[in-house]
Protein backbone atom coordinates (compact mmCIF):
# COMPACT_ATOMS: atom_id res chain seq x y z
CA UNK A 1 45.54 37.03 29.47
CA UNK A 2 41.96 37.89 29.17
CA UNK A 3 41.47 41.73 29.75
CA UNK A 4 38.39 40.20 32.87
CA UNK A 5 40.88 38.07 34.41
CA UNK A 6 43.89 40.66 34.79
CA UNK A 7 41.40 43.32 36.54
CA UNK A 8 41.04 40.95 39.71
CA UNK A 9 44.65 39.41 39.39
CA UNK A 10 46.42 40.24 42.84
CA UNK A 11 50.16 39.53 42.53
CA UNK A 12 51.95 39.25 45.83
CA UNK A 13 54.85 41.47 45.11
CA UNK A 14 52.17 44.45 44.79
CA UNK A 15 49.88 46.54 46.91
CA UNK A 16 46.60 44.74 46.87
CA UNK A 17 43.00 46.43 45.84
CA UNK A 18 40.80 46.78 48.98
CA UNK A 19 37.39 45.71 48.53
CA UNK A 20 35.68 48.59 50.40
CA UNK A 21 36.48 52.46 50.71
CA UNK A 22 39.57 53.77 52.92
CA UNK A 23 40.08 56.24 54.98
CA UNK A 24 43.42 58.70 54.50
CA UNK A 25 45.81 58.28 57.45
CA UNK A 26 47.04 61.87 57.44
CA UNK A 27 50.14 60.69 56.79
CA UNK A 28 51.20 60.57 53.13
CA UNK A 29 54.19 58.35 53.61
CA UNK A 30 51.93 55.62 55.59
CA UNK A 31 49.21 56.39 53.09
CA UNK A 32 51.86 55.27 50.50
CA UNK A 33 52.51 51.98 51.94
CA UNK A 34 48.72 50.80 52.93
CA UNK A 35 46.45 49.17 50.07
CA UNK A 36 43.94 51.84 48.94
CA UNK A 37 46.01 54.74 50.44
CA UNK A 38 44.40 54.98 53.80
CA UNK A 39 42.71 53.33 56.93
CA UNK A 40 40.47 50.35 55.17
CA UNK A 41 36.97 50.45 55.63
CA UNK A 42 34.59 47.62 56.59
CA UNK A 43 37.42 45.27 58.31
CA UNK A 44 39.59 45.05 61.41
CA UNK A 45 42.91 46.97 61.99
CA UNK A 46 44.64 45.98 64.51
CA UNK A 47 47.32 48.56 66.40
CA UNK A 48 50.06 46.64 68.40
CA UNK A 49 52.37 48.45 70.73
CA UNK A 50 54.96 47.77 73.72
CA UNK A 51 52.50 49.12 75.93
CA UNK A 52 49.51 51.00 76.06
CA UNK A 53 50.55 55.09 75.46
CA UNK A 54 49.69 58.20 73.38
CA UNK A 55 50.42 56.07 70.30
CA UNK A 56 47.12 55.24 69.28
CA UNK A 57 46.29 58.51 69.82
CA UNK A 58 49.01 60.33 67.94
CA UNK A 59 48.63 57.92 64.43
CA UNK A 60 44.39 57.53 64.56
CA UNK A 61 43.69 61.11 65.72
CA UNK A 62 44.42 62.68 62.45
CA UNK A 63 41.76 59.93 60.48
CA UNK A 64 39.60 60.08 62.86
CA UNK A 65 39.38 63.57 63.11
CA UNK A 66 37.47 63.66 59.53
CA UNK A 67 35.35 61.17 60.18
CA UNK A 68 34.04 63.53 63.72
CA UNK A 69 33.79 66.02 61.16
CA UNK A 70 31.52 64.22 58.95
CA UNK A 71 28.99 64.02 61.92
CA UNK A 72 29.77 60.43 62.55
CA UNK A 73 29.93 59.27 65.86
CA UNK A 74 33.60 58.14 67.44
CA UNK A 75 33.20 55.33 69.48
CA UNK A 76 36.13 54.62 72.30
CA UNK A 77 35.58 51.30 73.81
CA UNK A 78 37.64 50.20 76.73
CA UNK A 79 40.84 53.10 76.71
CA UNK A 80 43.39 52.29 79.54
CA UNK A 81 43.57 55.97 80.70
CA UNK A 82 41.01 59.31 81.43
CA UNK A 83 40.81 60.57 78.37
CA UNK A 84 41.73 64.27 77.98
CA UNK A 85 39.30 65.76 75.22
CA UNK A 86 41.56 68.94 75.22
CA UNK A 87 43.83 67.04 73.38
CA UNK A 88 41.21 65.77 70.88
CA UNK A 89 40.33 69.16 70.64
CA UNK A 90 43.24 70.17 69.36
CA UNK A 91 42.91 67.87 66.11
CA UNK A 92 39.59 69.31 65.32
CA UNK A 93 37.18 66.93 66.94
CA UNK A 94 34.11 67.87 68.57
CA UNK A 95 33.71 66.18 71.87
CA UNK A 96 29.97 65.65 71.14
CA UNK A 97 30.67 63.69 68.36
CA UNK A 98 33.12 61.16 70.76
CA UNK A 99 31.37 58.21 72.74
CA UNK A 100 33.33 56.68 75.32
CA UNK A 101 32.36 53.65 77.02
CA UNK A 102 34.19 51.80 80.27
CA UNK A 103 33.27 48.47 80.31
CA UNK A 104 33.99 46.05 83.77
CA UNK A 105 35.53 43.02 81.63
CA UNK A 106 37.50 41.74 79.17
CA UNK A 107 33.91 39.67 78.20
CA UNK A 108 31.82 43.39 78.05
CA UNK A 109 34.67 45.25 75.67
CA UNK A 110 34.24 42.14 73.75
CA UNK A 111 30.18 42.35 73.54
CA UNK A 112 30.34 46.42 73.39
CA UNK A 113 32.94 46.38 70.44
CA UNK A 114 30.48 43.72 68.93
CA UNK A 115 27.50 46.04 69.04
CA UNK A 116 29.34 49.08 68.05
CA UNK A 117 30.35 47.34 64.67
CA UNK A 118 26.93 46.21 63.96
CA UNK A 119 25.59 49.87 64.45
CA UNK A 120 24.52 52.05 61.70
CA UNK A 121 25.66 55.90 61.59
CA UNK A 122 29.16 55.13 63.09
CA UNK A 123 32.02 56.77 61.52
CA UNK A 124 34.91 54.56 63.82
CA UNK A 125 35.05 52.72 66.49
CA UNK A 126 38.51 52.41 68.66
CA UNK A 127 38.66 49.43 71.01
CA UNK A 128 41.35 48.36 73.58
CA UNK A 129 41.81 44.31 73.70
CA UNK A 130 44.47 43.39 75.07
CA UNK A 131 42.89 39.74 75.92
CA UNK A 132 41.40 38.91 72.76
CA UNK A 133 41.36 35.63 71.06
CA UNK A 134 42.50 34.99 67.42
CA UNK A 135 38.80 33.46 67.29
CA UNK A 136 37.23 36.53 68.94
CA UNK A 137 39.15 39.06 66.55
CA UNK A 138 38.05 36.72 63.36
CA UNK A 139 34.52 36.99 64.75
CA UNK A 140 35.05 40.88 64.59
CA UNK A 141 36.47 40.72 61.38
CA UNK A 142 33.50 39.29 60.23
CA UNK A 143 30.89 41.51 61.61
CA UNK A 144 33.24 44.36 60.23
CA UNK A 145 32.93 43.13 56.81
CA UNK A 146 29.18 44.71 56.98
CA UNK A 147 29.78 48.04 58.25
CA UNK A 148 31.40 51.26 56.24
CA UNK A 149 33.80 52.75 58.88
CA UNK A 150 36.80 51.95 60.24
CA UNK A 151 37.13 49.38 63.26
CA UNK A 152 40.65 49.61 64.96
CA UNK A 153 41.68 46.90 68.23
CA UNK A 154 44.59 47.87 69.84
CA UNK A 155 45.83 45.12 71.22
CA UNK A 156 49.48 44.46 72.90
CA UNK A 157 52.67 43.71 70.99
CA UNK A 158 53.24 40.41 71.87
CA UNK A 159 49.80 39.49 69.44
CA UNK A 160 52.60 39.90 66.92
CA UNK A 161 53.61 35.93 67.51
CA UNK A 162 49.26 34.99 66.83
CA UNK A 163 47.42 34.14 63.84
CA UNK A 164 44.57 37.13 63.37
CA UNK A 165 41.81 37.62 60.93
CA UNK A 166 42.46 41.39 60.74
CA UNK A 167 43.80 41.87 57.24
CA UNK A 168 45.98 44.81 58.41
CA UNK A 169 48.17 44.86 61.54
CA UNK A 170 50.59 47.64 62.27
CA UNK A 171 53.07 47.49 65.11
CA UNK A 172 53.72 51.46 66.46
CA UNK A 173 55.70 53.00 69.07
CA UNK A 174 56.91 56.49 70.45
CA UNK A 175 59.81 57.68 68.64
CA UNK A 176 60.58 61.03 70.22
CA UNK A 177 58.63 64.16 70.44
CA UNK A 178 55.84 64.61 68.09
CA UNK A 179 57.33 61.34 66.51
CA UNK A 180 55.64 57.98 66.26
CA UNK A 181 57.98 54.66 64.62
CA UNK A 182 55.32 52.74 62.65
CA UNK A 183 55.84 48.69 60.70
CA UNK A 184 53.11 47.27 58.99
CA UNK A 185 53.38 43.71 59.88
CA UNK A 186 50.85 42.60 57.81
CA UNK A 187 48.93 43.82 55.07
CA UNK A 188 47.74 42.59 51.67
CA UNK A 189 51.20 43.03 49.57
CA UNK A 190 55.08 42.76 49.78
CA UNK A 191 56.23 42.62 53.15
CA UNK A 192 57.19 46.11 54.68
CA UNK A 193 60.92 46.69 55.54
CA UNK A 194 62.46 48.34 58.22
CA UNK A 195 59.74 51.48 59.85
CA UNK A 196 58.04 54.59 58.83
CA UNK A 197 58.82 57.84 61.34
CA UNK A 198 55.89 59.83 61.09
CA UNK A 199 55.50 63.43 62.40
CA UNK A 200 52.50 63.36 64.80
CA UNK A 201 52.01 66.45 66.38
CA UNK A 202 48.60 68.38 66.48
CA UNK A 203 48.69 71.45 64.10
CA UNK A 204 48.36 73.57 67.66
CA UNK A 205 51.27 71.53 68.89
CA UNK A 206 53.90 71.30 65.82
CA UNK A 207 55.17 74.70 66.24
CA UNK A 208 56.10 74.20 69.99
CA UNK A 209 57.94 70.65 69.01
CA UNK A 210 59.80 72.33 66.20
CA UNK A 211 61.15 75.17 68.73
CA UNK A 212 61.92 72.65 71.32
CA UNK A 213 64.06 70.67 69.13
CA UNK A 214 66.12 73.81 67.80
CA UNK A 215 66.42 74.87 71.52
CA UNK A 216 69.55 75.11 73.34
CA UNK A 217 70.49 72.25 75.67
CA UNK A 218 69.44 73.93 78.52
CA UNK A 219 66.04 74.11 77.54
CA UNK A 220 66.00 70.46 77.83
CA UNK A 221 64.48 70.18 81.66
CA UNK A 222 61.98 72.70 80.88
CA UNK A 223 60.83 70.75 77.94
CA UNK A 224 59.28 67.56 79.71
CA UNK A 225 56.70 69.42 80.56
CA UNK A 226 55.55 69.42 76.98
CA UNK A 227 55.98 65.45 76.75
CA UNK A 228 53.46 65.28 80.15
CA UNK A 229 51.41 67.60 78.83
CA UNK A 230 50.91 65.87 75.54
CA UNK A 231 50.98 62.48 76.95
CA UNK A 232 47.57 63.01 78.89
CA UNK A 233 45.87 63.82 75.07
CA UNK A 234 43.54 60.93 75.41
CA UNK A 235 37.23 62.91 76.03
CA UNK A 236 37.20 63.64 79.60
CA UNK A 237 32.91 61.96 79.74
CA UNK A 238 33.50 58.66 80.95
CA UNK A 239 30.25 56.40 80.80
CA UNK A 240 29.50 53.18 82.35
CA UNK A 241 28.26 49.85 80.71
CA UNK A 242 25.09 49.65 80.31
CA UNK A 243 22.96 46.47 81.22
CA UNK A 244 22.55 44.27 78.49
């Protein structure tokens, strides 16, 4: 085989090449399993879950955290609940460098996300859709084939049974305390088997999860407390839409 023609030969049974830069996870066993070793730049992720919770939080947080520390701005588009920057906080991330916009429709998120992709000197932008098209997320996929950050849609599980553009989809959900059950669904390789349980906890948090679970039994009670507490970690600025 001519040494040009095996450089760009993609078999299916291996991890394929991304075209554009990644960015690492935080997570070396999910780093292991993703083309590139990380988050892929310039294209759509999409995040599916049960329901909306501190999921998306918990597995971009740690990524995301080194792109706010690059002095790129964070972009939150659309998040179900108050964010809690304390949380954010906690993971390194300066609340300056976090934008957070509330649009009124499913139509604005949509047009914001748009915009946000198409914006130079972004270093993510996170976007809730849970009423996007296959078309809608292929026309994202396409303006995200311009940019050089990350662009994740969290969108709900049952997108799991639609086409989508995005060339990696992950399916996540709470697995415990500190613990976050993640399948890749799709991405460019062999198909992914069975789920990844990642340890998600902030640095500041770990060492309170690790002496909960070798607590006695009767700590139990006590210890929801910690789950509430951590289940609010979602920047408190809330902004409205802007007029187009």
């Amino acid at each position: 085989m001519p040494d040009g023609l095996a450089a760009v030969l993609w078999r299916g049974d291996e991890l394929g090449t991304p075209s554009s830069a990644v960015v690492a996870t935080g997570f070396d066993a999910l780093d292991h399993e993703l083309p590139g070793g990380g988050w892929p730049v310039g294209c759509a992720t999409e995040l599916l879950q049960p329901q909306y919770s501190l999921a998306e939080a918990q597995l971009l947080l740690p990524a995301v955290s080194r792109l706010s520390g690059a002095q790129r701005q964070v972009l939150v588009i659309g998040a179900p609940h108050q964010p809690f920057l304390a949380g954010w906080r906690a993971w390194g991330i300066c609340e300056s460098h976090v934008l957070v916009v509330q649009p009124h429709t499913p139509a604005e998120s949509l047009w914001v996300t748009e915009q946000a992709v198409r914006a130079d000197g972004i270093g993510a932008v996170m976007a809730w859709l849970p009423h996007a098209r296959a078309d809608q997320v292929r026309r994202l996929q396409a303006c995200a084939s311009g940019s050089d950050f990350p662009l994740f849609l969290m969108r709900p599980q049952d997108a799991a049974l639609q086409s989508s553009a995005a060339p990696l989809r992950v399916q996540a959900r709470l697995a415990g305390a500190g613990q976050i059950a993640v399948h890749l669904i799709k991405r460019r390789g062999p198909a992914h088997d069975g789920e990844l349980v990642l340890a998600t906890a902030s640095p500041r948090l770990a060492p309170l999860l690790r002496h909960r679970r070798s607590a006695p039994d009767h700590f139990s009670e006590g210890s929801h407390v910690l789950d509430r507490a951590a289940a609010r970690a979602l920047p408190t600025q809330r902004l409205g839409l802007a007029g187009r």
